[in-house]
C-alpha atoms as a PDB file:
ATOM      1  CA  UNK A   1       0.000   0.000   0.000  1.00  0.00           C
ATOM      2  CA  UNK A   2       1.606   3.720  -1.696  1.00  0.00           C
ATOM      3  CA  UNK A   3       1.140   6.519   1.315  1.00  0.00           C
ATOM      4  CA  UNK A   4       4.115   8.568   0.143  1.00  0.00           C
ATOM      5  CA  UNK A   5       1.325  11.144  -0.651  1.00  0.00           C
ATOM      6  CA  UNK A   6      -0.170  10.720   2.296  1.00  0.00           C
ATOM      7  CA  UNK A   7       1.939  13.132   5.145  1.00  0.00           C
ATOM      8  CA  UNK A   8      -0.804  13.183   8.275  1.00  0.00           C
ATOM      9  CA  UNK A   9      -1.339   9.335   7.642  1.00  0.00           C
ATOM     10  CA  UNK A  10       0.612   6.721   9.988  1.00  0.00           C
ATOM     11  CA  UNK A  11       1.542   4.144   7.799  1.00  0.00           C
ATOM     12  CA  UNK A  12       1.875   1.471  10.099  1.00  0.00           C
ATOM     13  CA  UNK A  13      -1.573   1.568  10.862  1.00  0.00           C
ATOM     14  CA  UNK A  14      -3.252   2.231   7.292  1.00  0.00           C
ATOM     15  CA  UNK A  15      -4.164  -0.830   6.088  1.00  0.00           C
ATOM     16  CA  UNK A  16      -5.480  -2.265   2.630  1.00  0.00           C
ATOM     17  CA  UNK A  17      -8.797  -3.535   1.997  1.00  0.00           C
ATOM     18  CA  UNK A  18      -8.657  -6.995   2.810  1.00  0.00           C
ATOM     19  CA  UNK A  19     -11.207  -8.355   0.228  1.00  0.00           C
ATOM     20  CA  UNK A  20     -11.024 -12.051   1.240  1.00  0.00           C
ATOM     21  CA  UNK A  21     -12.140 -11.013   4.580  1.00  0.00           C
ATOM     22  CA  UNK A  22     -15.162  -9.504   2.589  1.00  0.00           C
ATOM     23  CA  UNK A  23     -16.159 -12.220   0.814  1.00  0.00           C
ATOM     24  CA  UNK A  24     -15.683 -14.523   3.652  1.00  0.00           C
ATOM     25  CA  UNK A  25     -18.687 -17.357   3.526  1.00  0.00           C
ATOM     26  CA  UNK A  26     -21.832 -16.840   5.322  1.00  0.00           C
ATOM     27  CA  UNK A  27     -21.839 -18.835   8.428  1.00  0.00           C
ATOM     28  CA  UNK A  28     -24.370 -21.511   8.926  1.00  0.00           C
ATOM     29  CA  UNK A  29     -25.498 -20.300  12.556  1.00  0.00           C
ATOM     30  CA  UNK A  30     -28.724 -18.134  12.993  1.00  0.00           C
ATOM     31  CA  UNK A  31     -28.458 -14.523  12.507  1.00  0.00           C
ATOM     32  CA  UNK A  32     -29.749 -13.311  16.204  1.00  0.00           C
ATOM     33  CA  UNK A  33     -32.427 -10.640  16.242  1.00  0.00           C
ATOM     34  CA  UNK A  34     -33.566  -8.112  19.158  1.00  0.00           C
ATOM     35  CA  UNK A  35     -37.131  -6.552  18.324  1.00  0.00           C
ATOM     36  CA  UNK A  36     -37.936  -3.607  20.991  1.00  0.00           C
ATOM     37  CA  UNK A  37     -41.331  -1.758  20.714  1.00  0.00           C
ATOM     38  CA  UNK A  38     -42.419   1.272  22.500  1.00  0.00           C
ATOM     39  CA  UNK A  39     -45.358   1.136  24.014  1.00  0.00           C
ATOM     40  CA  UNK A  40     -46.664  -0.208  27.499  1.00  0.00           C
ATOM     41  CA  UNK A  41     -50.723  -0.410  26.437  1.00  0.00           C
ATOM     42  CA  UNK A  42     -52.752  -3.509  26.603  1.00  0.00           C
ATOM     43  CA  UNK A  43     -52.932  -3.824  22.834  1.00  0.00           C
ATOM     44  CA  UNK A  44     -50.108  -2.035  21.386  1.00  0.00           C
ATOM     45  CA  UNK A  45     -49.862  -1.248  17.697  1.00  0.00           C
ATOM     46  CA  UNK A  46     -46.020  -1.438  17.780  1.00  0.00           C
ATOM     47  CA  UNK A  47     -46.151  -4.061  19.542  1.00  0.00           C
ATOM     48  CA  UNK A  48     -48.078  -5.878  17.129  1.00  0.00           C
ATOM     49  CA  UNK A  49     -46.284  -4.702  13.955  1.00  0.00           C
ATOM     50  CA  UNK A  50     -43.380  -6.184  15.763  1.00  0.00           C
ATOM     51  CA  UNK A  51     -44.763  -9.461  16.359  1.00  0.00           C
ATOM     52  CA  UNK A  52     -45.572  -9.015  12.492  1.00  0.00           C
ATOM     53  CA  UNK A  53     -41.856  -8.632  12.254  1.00  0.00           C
ATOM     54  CA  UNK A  54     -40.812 -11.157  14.168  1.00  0.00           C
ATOM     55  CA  UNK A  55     -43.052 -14.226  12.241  1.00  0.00           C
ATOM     56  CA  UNK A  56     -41.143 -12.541   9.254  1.00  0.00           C
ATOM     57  CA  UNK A  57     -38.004 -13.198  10.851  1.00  0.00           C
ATOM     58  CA  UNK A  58     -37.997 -16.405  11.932  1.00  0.00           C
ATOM     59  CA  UNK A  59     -39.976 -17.799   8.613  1.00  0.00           C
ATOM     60  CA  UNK A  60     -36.211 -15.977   6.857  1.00  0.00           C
ATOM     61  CA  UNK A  61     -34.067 -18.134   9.281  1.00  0.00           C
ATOM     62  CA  UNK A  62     -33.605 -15.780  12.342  1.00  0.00           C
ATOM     63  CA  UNK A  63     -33.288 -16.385  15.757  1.00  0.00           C
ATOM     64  CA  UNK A  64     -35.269 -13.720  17.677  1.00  0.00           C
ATOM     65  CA  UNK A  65     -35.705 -12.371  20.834  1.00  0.00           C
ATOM     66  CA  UNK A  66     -38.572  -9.472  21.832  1.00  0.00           C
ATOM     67  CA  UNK A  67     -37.957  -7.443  24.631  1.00  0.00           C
ATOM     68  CA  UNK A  68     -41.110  -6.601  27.124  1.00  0.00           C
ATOM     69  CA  UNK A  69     -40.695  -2.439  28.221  1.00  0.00           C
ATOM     70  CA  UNK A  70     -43.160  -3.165  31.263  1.00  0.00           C
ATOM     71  CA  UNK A  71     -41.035  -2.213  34.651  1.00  0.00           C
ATOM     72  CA  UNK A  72     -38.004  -0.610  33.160  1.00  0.00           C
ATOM     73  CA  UNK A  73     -36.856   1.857  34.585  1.00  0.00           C
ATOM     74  CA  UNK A  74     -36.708   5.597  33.686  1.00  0.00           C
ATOM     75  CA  UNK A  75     -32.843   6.424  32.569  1.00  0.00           C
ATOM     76  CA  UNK A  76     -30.727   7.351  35.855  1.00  0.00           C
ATOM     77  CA  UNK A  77     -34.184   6.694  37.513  1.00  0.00           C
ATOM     78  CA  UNK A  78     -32.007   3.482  38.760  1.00  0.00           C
ATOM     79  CA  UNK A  79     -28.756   1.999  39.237  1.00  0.00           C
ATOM     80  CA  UNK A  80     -27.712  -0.287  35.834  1.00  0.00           C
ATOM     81  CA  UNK A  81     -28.031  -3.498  38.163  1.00  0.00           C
ATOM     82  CA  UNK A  82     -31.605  -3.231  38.122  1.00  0.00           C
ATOM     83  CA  UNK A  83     -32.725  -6.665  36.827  1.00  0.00           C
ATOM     84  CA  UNK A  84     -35.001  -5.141  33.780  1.00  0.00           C
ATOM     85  CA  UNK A  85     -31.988  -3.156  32.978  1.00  0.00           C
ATOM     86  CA  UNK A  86     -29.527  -5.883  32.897  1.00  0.00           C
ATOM     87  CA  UNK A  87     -31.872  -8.202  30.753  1.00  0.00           C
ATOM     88  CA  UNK A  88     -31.964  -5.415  28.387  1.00  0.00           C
ATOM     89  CA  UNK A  89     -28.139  -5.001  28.437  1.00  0.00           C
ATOM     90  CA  UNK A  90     -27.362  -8.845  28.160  1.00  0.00           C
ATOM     91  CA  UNK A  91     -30.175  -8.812  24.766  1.00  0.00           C
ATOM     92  CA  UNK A  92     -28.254  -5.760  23.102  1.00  0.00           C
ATOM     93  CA  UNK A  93     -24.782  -7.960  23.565  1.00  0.00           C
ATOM     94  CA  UNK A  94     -26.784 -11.021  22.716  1.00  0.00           C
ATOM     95  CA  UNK A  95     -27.768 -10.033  19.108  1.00  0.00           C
ATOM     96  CA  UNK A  96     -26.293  -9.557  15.615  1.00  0.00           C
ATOM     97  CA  UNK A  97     -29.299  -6.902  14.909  1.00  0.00           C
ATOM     98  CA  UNK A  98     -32.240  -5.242  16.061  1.00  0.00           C
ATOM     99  CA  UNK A  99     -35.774  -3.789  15.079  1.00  0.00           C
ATOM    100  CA  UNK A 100     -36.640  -0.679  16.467  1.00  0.00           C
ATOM    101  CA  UNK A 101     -40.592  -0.155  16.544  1.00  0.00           C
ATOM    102  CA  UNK A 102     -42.200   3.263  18.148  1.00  0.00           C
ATOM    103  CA  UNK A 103     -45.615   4.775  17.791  1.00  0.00           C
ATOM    104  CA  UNK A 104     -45.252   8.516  16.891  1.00  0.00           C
ATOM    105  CA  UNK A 105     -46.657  10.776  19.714  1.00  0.00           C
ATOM    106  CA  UNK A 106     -46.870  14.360  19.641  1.00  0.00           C
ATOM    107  CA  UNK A 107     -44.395  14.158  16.737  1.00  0.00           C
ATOM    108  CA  UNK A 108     -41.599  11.985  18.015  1.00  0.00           C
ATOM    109  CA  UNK A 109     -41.003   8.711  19.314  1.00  0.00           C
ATOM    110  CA  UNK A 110     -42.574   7.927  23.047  1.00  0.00           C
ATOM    111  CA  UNK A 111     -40.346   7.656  26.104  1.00  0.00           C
ATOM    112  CA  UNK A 112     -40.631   4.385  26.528  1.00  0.00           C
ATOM    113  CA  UNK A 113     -38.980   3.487  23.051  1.00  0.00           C
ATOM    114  CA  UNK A 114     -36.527   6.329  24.134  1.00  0.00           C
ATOM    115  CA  UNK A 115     -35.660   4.815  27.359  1.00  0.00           C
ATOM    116  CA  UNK A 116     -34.730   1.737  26.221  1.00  0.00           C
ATOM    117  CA  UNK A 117     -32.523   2.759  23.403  1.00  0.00           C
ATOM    118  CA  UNK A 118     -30.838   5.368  26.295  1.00  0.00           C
ATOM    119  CA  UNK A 119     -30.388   2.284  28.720  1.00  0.00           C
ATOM    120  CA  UNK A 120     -28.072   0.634  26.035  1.00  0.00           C
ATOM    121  CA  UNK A 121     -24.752   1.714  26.873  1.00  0.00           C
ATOM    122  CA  UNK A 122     -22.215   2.973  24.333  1.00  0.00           C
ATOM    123  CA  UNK A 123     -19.142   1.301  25.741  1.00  0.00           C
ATOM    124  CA  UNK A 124     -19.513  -2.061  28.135  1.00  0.00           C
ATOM    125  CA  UNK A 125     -15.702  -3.242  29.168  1.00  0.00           C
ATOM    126  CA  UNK A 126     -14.432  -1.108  26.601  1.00  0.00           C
ATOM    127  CA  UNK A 127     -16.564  -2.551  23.739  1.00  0.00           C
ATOM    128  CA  UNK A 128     -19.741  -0.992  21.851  1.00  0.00           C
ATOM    129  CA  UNK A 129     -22.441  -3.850  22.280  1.00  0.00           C
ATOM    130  CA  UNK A 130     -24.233  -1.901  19.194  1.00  0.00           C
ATOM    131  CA  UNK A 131     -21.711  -1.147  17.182  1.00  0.00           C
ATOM    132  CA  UNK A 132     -21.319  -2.887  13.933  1.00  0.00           C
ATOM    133  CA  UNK A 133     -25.021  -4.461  14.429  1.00  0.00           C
ATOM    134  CA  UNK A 134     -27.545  -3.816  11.907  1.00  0.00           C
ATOM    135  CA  UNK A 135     -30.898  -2.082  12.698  1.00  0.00           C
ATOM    136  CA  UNK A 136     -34.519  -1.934  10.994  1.00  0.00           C
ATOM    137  CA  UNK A 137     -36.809   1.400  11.913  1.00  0.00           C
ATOM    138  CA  UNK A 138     -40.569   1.084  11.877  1.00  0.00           C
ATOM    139  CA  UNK A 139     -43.117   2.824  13.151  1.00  0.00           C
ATOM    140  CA  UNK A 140     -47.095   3.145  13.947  1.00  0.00           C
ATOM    141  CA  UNK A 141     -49.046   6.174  13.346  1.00  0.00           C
ATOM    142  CA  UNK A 142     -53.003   7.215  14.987  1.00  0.00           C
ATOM    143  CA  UNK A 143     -53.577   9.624  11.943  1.00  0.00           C
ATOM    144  CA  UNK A 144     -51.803  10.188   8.476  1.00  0.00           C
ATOM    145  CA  UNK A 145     -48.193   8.438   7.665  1.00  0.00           C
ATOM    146  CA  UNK A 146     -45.711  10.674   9.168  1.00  0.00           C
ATOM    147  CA  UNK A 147     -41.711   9.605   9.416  1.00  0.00           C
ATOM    148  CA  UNK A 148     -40.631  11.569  12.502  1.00  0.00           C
ATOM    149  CA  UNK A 149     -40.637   8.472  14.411  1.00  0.00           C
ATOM    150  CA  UNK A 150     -38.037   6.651  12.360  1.00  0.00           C
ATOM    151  CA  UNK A 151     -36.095   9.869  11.241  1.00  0.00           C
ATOM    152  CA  UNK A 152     -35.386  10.336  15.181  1.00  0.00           C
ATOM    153  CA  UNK A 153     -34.178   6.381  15.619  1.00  0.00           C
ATOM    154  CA  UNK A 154     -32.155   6.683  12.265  1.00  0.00           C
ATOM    155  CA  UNK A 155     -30.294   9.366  13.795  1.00  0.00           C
ATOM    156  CA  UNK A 156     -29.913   7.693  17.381  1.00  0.00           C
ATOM    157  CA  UNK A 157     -28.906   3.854  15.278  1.00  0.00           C
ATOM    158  CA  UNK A 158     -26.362   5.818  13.402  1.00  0.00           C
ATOM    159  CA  UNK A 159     -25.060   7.453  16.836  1.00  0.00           C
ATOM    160  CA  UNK A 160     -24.939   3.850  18.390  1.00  0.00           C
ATOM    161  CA  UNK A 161     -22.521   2.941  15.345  1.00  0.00           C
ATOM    162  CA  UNK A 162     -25.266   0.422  14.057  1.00  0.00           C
ATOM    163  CA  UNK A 163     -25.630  -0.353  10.586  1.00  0.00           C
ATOM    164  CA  UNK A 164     -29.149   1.377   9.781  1.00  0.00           C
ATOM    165  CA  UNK A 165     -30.699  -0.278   6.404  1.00  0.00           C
ATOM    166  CA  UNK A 166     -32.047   1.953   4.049  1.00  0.00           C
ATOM    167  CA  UNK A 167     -35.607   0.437   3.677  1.00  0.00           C
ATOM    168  CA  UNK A 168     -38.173   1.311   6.861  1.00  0.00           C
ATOM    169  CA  UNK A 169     -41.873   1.044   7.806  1.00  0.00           C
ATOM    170  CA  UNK A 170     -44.745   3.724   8.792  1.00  0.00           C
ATOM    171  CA  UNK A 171     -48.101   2.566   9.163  1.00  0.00           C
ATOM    172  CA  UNK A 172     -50.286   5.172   9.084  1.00  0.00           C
ATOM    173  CA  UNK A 173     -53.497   4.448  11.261  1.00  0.00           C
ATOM    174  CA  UNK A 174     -52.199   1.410  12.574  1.00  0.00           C
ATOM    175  CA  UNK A 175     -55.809   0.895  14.823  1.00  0.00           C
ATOM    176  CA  UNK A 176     -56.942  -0.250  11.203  1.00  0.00           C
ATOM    177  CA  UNK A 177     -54.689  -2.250   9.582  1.00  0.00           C
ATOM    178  CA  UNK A 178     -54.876  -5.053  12.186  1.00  0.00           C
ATOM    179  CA  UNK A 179     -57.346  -7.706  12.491  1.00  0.00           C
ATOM    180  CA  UNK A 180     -59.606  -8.893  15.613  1.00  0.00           C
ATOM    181  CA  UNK A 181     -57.201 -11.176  15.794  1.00  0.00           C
ATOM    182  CA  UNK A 182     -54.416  -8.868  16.412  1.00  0.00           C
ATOM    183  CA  UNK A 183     -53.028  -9.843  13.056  1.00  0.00           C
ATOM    184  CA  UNK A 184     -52.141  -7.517  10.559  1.00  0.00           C
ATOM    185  CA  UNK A 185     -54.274  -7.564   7.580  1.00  0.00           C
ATOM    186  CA  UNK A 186     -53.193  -7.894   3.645  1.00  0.00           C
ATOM    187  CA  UNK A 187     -52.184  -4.269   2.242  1.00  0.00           C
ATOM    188  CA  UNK A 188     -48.806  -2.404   0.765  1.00  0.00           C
ATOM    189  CA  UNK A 189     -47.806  -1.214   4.808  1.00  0.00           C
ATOM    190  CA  UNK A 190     -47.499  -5.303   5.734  1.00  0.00           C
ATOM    191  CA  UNK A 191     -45.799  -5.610   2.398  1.00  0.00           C
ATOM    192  CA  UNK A 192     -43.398  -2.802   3.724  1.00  0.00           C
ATOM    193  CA  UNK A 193     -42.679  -4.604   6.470  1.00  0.00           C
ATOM    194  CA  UNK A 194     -41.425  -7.753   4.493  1.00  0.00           C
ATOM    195  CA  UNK A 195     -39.086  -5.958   2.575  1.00  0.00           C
ATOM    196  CA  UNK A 196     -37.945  -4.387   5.529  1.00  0.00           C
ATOM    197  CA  UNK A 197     -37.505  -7.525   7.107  1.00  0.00           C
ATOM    198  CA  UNK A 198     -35.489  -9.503   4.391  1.00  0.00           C
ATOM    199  CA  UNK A 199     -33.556  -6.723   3.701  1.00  0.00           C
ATOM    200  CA  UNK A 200     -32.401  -6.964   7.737  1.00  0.00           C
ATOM    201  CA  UNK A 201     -31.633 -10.426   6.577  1.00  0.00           C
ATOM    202  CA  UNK A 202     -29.404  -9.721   3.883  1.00  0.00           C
ATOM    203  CA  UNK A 203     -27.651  -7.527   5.490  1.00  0.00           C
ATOM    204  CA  UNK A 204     -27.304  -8.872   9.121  1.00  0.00           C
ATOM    205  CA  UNK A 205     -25.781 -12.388   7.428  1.00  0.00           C
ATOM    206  CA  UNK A 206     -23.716 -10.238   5.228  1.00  0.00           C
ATOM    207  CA  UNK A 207     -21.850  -8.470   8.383  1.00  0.00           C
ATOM    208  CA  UNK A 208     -22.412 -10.869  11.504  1.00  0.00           C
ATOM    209  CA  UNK A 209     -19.297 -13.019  10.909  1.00  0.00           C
ATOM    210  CA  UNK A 210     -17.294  -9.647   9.383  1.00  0.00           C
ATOM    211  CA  UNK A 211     -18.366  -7.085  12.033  1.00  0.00           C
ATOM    212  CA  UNK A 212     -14.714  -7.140  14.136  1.00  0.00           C
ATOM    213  CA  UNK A 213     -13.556  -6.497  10.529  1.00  0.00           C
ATOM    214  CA  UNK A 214     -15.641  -3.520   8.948  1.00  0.00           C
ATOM    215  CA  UNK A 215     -15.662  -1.367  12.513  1.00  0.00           C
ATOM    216  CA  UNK A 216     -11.796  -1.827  12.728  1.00  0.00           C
ATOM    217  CA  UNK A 217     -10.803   1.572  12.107  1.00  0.00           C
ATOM    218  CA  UNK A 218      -7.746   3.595  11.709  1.00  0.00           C
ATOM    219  CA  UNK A 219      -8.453   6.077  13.913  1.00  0.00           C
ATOM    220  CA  UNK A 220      -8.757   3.698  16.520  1.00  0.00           C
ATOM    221  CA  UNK A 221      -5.914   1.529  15.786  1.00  0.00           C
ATOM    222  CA  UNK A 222      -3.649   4.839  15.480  1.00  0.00           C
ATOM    223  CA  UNK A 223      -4.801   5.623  19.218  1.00  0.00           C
ATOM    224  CA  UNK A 224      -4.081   1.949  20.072  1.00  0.00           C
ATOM    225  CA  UNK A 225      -0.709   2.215  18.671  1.00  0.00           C
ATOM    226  CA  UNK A 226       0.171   5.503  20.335  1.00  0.00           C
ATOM    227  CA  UNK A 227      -1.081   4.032  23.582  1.00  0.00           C
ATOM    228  CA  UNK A 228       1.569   1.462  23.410  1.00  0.00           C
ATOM    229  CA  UNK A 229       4.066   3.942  22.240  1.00  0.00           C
ATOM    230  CA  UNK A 230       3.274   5.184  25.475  1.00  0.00           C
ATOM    231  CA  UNK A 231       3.419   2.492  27.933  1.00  0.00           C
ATOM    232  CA  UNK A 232       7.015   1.680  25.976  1.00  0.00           C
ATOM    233  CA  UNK A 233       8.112   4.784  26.579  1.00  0.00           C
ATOM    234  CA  UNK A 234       7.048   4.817  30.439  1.00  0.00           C
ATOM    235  CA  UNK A 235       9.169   1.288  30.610  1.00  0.00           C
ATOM    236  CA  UNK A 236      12.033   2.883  29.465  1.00  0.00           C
ATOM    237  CA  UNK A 237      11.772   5.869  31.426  1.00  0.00           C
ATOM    238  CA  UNK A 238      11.196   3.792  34.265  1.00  0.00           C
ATOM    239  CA  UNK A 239      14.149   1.179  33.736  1.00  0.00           C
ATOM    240  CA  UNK A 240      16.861   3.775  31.607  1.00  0.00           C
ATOM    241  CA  UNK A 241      19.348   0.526  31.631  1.00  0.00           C
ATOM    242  CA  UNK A 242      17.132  -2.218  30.402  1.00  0.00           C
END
């Protein structure tokens, strides 16, 4: 790799694309997939579109996981070894990707999808349990379609370092596209969802053997590097005859 023209660059942490890494095979094991929803009524709309989700999921080959909002706690409204709180924590490290589903409320996503996304911490033993880990946005509406819900978790997934697919769902009033049944009924918002859903597919078995590799950055291995440079430095300053 040529970084003569390349002054402010360390070479010995620039690295070239390693394509063999990105065309590894696909692992046989189940992609692993957290579904949150944010909403604590009896018959939540979110809820539902993310049990919709979920069937979608594990009919592609998934293994999921759905996370039940009922009794955690507000952010800082308790210490992190609260039990809700460390079920949520130990789901986030668990999975290879997640599906964020919100209603919209007064314009924005509620508190309760909120809290849970500000209970996942951005650094656990020095490690980003989100980052690298793809993400699918949907979200339920009372009235007409609106996307502030999803624009608000696209921004917060991208934050996270989570790999945010392009495709997303709105279902504008949600309270009639679901059956007595609680099932969603035939229309182009469930057929949303599916492509949403295989999309998460494709691209959660595309990075969840190749995650270490595409969030290995040089920015962080240059502050690696100069953190041994460091402790080398200390040793020798430390022992001058070694």
């Amino acid at each position: 790799m040529n970084s003569n023209d390349l002054p402010n660059v360390r070479p010995e942490c620039l690295q070239p694309i390693d394509q063999d890494k990105l065309q590894a095979e696909i692992s046989a094991t189940k992609p692993r997939i957290l579904l949150l929803y944010g909403s604590l009524r009896a018959r939540s709309f979110s809820r539902l579109a993310a049990e919709e989700a979920r069937r979608l999921l594990d009919a592609f080959g998934a293994e999921t996981r759905m996370f039940n909002p009922a009794g955690l706690p507000l952010p800082d409204g308790a210490d992190q070894s609260h039990p809700k709180v460390q079920e949520l924590r130990e789901l986030a490290q668990w999975c290879d990707g997640m599906v964020w589903s919100s209603p919209e409320r007064h314009g924005a996503m509620t508190s309760v999808m909120k809290a849970q996304i500000d209970w996942l911490p951005l650094s656990m033993g020095g490690v980003r349990p989100t980052q690298g880990k793809t993400l699918a946005l949907m979200q339920v509406c009372g009235g007409s379609q609106s996307f502030n819900a999803v624009n608000q978790m696209r921004v917060l997934g991208r934050w996270m370092r989570m790999v945010t697919i392009p495709n997303q769902s709105s279902v504008p009033k949600a309270w009639l596209e679901f059956d007595d049944n609680d099932r969603m009924k035939p229309s182009s918002f469930y057929d949303r969802i599916v492509d949403v859903m295989e999309e998460l597919m494709k691209f959660t078995l595309l990075l969840k053997d190749k995650k270490d590799y595409f969030v290995d950055r040089y920015s962080e291995r240059k502050e690696t590097e100069e953190e041994f440079r460091k402790r080398i430095d200390q040793r020798a300053l430390q022992n001058p005859e070694s």
